[in-house]
PDB file of N, CA and C in Angstrom:
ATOM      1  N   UNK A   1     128.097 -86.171 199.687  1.00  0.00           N
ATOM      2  CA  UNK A   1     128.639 -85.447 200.821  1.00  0.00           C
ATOM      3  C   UNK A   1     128.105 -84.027 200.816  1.00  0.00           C
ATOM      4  N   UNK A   2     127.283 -83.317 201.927  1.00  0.00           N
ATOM      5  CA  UNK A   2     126.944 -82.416 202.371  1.00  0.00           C
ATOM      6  C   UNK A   2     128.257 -81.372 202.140  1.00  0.00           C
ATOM      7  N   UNK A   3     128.411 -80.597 201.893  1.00  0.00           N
ATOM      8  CA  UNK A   3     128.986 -79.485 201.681  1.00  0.00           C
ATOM      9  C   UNK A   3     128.894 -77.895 202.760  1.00  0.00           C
ATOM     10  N   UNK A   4     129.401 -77.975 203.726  1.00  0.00           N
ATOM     11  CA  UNK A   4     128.667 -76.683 204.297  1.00  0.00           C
ATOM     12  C   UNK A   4     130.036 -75.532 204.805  1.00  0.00           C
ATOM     13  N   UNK A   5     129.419 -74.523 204.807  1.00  0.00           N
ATOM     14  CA  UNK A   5     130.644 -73.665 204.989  1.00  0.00           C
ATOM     15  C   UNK A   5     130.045 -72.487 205.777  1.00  0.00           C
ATOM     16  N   UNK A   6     130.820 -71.448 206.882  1.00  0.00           N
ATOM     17  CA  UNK A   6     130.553 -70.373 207.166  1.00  0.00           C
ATOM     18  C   UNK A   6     129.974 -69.298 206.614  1.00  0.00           C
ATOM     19  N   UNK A   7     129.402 -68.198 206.249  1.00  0.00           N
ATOM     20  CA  UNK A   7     128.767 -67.644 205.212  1.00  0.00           C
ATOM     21  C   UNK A   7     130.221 -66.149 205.361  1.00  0.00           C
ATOM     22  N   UNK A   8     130.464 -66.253 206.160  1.00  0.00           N
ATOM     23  CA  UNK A   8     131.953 -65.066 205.590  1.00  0.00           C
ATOM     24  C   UNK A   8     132.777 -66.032 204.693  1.00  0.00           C
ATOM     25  N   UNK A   9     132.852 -67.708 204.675  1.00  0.00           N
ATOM     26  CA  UNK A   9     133.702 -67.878 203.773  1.00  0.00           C
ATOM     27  C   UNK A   9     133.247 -67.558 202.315  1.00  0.00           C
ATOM     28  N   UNK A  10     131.888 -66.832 201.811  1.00  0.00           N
ATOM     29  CA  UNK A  10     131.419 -66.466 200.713  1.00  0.00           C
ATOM     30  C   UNK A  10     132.375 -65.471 200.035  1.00  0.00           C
ATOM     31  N   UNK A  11     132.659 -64.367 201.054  1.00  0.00           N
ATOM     32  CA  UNK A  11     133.220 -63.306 201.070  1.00  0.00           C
ATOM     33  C   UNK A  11     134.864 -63.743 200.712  1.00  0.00           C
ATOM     34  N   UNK A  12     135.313 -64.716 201.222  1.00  0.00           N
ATOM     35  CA  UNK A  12     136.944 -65.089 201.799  1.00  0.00           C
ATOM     36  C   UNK A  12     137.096 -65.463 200.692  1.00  0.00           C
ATOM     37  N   UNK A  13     136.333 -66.541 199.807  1.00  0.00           N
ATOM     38  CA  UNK A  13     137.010 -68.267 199.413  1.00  0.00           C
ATOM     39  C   UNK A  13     136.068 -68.179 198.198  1.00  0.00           C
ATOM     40  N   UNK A  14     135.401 -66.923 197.517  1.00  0.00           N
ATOM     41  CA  UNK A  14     134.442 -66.862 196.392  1.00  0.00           C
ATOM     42  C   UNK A  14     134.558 -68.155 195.453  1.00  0.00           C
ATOM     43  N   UNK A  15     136.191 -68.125 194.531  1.00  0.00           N
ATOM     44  CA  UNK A  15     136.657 -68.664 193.852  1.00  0.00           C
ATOM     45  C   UNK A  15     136.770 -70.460 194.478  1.00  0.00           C
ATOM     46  N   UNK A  16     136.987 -70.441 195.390  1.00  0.00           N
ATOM     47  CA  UNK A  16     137.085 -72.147 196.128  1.00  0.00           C
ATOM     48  C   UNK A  16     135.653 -72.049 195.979  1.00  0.00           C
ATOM     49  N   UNK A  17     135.080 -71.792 196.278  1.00  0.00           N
ATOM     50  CA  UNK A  17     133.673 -72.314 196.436  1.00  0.00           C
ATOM     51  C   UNK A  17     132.834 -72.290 195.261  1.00  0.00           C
ATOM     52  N   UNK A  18     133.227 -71.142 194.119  1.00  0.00           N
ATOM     53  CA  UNK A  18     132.390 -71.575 192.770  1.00  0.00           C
ATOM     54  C   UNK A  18     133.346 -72.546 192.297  1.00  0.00           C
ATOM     55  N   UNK A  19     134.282 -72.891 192.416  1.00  0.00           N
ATOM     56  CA  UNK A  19     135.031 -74.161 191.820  1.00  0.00           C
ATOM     57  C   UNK A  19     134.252 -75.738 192.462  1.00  0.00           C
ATOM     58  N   UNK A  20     134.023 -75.568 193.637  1.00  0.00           N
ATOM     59  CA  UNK A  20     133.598 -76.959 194.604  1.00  0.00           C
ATOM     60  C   UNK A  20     132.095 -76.911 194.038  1.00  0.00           C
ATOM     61  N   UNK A  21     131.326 -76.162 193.897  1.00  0.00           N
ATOM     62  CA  UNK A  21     129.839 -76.049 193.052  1.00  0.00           C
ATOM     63  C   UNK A  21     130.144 -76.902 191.914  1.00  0.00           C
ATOM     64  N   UNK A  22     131.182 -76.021 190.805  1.00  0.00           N
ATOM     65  CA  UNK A  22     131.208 -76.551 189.524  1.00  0.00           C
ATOM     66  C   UNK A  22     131.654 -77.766 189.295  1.00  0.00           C
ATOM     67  N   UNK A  23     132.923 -78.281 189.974  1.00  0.00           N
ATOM     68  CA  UNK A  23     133.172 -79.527 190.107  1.00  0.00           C
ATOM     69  C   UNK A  23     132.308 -80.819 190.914  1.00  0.00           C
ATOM     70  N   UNK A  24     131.519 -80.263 191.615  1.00  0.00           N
ATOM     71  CA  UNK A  24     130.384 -81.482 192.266  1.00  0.00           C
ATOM     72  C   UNK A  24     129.375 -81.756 191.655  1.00  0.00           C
ATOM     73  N   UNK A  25     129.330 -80.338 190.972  1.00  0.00           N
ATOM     74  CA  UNK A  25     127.758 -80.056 190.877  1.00  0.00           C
ATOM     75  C   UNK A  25     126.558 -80.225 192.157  1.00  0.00           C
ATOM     76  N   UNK A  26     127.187 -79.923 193.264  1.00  0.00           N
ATOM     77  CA  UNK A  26     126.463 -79.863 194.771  1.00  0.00           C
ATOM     78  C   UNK A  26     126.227 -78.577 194.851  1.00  0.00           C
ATOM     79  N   UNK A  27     124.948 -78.538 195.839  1.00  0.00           N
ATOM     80  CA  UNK A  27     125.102 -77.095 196.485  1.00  0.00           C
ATOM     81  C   UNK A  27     126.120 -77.063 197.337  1.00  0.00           C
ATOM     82  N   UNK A  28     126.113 -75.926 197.728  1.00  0.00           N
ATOM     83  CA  UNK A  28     127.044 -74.976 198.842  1.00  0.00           C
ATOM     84  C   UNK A  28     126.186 -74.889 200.009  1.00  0.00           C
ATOM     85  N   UNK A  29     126.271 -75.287 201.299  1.00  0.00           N
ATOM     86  CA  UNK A  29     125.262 -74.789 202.620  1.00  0.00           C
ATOM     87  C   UNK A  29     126.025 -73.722 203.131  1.00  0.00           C
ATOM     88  N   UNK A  30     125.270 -72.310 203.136  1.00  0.00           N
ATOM     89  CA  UNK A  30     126.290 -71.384 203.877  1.00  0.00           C
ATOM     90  C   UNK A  30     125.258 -70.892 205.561  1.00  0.00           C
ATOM     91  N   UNK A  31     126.393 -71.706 206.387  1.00  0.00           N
ATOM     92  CA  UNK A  31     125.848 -71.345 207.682  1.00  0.00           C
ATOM     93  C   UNK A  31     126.312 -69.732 208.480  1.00  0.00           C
ATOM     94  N   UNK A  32     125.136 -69.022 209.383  1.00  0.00           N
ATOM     95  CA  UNK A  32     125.594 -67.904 209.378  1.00  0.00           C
ATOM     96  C   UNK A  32     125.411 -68.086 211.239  1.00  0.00           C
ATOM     97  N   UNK A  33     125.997 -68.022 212.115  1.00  0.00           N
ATOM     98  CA  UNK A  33     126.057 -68.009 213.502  1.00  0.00           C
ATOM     99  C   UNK A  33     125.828 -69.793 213.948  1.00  0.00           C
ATOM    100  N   UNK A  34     126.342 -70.626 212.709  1.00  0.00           N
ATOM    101  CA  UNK A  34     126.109 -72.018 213.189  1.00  0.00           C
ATOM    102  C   UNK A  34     124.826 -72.160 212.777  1.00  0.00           C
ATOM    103  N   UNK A  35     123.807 -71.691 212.430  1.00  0.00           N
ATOM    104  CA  UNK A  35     122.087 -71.950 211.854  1.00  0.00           C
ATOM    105  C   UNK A  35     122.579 -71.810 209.769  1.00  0.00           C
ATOM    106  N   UNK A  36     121.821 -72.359 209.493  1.00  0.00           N
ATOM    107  CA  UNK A  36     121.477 -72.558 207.913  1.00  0.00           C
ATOM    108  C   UNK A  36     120.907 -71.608 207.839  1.00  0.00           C
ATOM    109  N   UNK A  37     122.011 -70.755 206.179  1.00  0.00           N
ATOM    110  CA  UNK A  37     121.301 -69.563 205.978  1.00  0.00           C
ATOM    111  C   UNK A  37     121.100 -69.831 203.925  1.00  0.00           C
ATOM    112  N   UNK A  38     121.952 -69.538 203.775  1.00  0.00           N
ATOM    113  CA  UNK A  38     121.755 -69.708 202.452  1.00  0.00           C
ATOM    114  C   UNK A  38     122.305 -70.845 202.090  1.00  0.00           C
ATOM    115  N   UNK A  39     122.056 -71.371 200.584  1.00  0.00           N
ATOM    116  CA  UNK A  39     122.341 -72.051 199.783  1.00  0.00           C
ATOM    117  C   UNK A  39     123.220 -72.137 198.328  1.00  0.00           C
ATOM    118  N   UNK A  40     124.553 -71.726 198.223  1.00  0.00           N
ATOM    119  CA  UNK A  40     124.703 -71.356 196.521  1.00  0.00           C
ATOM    120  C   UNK A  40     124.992 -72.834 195.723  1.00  0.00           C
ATOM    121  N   UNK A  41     124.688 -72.559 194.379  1.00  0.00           N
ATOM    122  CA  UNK A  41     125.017 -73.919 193.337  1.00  0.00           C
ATOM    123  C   UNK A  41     125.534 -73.064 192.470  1.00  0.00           C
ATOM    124  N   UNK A  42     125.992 -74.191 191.259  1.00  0.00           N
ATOM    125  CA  UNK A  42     126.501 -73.837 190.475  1.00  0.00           C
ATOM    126  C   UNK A  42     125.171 -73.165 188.937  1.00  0.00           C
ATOM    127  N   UNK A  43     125.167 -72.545 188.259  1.00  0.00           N
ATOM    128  CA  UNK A  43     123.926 -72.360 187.601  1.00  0.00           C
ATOM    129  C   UNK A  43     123.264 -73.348 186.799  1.00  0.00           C
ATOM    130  N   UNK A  44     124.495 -74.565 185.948  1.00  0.00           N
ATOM    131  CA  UNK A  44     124.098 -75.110 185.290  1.00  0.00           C
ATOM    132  C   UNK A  44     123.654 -76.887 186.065  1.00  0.00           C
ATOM    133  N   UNK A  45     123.917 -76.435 187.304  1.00  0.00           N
ATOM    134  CA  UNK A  45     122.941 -77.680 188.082  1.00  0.00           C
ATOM    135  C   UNK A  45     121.750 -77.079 188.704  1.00  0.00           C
ATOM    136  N   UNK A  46     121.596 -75.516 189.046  1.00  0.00           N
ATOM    137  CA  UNK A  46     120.681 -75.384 189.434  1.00  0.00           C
ATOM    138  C   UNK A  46     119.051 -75.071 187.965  1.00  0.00           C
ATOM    139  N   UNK A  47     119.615 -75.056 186.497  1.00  0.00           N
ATOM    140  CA  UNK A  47     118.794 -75.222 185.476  1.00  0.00           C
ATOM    141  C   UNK A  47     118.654 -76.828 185.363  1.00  0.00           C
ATOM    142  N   UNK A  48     119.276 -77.640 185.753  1.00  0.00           N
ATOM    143  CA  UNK A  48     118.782 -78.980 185.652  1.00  0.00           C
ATOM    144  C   UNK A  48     118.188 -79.728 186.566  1.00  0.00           C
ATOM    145  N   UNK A  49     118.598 -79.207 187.912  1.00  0.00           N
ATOM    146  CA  UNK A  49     117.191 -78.970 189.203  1.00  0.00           C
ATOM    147  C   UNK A  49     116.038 -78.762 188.539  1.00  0.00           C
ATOM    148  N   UNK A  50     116.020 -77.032 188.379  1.00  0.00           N
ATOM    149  CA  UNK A  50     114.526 -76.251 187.789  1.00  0.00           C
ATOM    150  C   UNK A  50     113.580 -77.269 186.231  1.00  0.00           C
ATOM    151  N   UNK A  51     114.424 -77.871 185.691  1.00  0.00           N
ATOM    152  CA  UNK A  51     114.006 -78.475 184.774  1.00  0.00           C
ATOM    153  C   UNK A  51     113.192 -80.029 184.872  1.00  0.00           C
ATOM    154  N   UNK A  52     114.208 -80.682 185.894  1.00  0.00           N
ATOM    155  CA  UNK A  52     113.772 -81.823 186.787  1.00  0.00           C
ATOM    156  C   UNK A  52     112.763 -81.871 187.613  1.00  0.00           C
ATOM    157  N   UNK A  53     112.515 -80.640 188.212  1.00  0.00           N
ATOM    158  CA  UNK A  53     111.328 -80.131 188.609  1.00  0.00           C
ATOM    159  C   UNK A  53     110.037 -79.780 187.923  1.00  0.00           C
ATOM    160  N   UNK A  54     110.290 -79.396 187.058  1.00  0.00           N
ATOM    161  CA  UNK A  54     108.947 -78.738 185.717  1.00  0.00           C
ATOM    162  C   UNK A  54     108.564 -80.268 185.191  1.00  0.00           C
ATOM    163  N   UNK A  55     109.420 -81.209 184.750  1.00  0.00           N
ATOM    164  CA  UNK A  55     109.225 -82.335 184.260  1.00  0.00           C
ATOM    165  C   UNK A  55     108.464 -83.581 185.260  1.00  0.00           C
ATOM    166  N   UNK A  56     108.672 -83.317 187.077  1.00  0.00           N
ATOM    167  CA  UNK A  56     108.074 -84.112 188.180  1.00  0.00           C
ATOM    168  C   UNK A  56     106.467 -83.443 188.045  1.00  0.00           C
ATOM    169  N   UNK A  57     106.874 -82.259 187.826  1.00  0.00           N
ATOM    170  CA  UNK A  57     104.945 -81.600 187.958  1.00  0.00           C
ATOM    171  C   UNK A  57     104.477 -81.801 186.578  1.00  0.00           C
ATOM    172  N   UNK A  58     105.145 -82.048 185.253  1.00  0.00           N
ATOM    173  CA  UNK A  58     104.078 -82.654 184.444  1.00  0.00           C
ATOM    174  C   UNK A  58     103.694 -83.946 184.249  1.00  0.00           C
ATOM    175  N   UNK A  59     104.641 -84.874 185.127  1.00  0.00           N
ATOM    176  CA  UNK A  59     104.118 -85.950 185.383  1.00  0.00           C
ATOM    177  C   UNK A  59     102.998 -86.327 186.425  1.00  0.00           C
ATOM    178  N   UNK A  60     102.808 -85.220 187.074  1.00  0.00           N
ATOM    179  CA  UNK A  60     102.153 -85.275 187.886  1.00  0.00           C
ATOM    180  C   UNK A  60     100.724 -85.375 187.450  1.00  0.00           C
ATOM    181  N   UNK A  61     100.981 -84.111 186.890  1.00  0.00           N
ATOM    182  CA  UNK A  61      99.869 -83.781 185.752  1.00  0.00           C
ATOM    183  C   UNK A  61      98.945 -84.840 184.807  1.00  0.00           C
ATOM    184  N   UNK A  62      99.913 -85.663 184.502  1.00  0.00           N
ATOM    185  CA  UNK A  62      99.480 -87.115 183.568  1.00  0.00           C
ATOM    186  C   UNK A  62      99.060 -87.913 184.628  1.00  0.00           C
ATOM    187  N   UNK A  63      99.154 -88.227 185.910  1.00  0.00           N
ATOM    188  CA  UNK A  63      98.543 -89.137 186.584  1.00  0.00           C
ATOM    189  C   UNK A  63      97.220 -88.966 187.087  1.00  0.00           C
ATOM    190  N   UNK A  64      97.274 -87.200 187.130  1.00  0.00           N
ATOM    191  CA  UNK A  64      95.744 -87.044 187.692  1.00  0.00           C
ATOM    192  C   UNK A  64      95.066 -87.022 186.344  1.00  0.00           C
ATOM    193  N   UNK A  65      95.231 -86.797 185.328  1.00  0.00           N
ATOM    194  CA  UNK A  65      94.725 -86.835 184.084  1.00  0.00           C
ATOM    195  C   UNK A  65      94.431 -88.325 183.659  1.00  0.00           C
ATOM    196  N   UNK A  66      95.351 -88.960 184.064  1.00  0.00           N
ATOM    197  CA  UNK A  66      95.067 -90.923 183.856  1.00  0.00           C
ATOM    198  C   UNK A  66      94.033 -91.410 184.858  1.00  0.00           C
ATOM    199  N   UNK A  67      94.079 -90.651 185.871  1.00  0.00           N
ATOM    200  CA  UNK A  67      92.767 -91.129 187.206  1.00  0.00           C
ATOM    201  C   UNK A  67      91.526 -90.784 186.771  1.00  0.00           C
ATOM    202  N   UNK A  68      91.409 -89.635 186.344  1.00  0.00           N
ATOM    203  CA  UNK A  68      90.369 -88.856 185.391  1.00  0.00           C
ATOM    204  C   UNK A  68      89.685 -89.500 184.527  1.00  0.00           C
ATOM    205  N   UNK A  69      90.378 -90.125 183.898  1.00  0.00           N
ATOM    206  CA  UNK A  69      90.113 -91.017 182.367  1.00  0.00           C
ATOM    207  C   UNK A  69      90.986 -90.051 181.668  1.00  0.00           C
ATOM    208  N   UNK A  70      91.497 -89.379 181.618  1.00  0.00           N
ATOM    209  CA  UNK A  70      91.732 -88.280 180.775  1.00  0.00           C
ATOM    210  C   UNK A  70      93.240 -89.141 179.697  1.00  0.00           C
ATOM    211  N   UNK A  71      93.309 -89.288 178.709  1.00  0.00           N
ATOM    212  CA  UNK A  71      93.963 -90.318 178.409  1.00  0.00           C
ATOM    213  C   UNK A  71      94.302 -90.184 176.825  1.00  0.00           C
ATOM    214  N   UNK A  72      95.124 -89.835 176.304  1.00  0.00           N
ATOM    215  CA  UNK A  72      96.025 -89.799 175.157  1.00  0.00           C
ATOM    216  C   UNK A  72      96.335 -91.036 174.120  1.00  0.00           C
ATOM    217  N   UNK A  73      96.238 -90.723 172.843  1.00  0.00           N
ATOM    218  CA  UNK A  73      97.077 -92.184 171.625  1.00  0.00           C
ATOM    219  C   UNK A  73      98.568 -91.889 171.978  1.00  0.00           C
ATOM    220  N   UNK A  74      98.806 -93.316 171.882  1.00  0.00           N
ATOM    221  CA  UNK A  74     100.400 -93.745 172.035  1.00  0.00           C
ATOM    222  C   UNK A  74     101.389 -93.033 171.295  1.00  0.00           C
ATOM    223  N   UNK A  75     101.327 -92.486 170.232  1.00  0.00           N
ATOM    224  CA  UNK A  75     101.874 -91.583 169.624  1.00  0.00           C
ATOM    225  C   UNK A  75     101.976 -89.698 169.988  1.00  0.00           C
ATOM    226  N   UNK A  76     100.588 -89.394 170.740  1.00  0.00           N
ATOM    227  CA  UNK A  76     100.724 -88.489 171.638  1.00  0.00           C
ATOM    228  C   UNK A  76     101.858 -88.457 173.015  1.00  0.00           C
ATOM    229  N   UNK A  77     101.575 -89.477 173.314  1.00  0.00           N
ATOM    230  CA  UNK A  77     101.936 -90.084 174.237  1.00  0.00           C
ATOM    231  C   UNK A  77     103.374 -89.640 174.056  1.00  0.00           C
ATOM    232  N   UNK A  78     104.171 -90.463 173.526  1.00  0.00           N
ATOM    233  CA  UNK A  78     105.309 -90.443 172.809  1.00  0.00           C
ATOM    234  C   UNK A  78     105.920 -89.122 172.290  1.00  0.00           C
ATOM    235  N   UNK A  79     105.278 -88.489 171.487  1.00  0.00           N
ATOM    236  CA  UNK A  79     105.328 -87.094 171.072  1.00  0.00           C
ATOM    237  C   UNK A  79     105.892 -86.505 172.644  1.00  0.00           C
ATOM    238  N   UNK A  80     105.093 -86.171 173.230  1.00  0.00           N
ATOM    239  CA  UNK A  80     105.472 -86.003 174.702  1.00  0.00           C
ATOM    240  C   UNK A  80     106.402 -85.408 175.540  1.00  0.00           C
ATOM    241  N   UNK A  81     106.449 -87.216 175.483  1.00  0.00           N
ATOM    242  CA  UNK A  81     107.774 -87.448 176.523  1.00  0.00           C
ATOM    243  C   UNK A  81     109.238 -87.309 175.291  1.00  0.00           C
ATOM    244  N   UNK A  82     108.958 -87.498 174.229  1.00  0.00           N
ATOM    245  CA  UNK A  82     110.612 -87.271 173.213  1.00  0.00           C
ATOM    246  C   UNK A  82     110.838 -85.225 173.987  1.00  0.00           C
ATOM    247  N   UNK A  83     109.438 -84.546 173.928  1.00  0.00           N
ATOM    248  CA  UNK A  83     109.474 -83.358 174.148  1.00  0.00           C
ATOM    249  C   UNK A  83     110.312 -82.867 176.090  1.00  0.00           C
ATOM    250  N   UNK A  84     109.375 -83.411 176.451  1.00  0.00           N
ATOM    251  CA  UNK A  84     110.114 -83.487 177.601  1.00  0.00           C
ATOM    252  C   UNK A  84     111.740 -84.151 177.963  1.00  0.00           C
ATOM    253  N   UNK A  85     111.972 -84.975 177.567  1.00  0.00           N
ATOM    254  CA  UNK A  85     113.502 -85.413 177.580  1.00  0.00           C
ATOM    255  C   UNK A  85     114.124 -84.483 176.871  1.00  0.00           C
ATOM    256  N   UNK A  86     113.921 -83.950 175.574  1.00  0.00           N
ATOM    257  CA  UNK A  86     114.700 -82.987 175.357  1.00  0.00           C
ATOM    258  C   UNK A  86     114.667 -81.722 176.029  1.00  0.00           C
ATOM    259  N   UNK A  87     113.923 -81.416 176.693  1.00  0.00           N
ATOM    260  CA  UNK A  87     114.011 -79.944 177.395  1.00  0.00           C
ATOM    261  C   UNK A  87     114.929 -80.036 178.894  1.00  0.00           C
ATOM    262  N   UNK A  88     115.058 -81.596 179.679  1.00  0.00           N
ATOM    263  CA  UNK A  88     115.940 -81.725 180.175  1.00  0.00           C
ATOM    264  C   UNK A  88     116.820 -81.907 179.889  1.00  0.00           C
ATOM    265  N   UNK A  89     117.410 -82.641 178.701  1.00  0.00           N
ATOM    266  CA  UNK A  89     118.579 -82.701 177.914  1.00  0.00           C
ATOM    267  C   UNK A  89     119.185 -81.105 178.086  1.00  0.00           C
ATOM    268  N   UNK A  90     118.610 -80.400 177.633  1.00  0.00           N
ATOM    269  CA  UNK A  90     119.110 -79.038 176.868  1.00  0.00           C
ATOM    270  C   UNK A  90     119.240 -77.865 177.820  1.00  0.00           C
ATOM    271  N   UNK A  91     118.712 -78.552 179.339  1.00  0.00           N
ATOM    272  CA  UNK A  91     118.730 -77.510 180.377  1.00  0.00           C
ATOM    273  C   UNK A  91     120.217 -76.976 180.470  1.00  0.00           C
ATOM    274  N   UNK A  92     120.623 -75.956 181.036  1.00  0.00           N
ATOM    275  CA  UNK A  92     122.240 -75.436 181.216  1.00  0.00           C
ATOM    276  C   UNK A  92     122.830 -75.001 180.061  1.00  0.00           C
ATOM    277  N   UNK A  93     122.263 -75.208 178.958  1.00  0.00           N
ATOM    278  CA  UNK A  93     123.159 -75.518 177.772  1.00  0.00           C
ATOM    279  C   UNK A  93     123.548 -74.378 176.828  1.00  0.00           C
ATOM    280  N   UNK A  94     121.932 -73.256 177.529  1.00  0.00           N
ATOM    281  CA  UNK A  94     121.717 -72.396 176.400  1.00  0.00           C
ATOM    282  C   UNK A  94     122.418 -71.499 176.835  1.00  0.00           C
TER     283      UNK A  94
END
C-alpha cells in the first residue's frame, strides 16, 4: 500500500509519520499542491535500498564480465557472493 500524505502533514504529524516509515518499512509520498514532492523513509530501509542497489550493479557487472569471457574459479566465485550477502545482511545495522 502506497502511503501518501500532504507535505504540511511533515510539519503536523512528524512523529505519526516516522512511526508509519518504521513500522512498514515503506516510504512516505509527501504531496505538495496535490503534485509529488518529496519522499521520506525510514533510514534503516533506506540503507537496505542503497545496499540492494550496490549489490544489482555488481551483478550487473558479472554479466557483462561473463559476456566478455571474463570469468572467475568457483571458489572466487563463491568468495564473492558469501561477501556480498554479508554486506546486505549488515546494511542498517551499523
Amino acid at each position: 500500500m502506497m502511503n501518501i500524505r500532504p507535505s504540511a502533514a511533515i510539519r503536523k504529524n512528524y512523529n505519526e509519520i516516522s512511526e508509519l516509515c518504521k513500522r512498514t518499512g515503506e516510504p512516505v509520498y509527501l504531496t505538495k499542491n496535490g503534485s509529488g514532492d518529496l519522499v521520506v523513509m525510514d533510514i534503516e530501509a533506506f540503507a537496505r535500498r542503497e545496499s540492494m542497489l550496490k549489490l544489482k550493479e555488481k551483478l550487473m557487472h558479472s554479466e557483462v564480465d561473463i559476456q566478455k569471457g571474463r570469468t572467475y574459479s568457483v571458489e572466487e566465485t563463491a568468495s564473492a557472493m558469501r561477501k556480498a550477502v554479508a554486506e546486505v545482511s549488515n546494511a542498517g545495522k551499523e
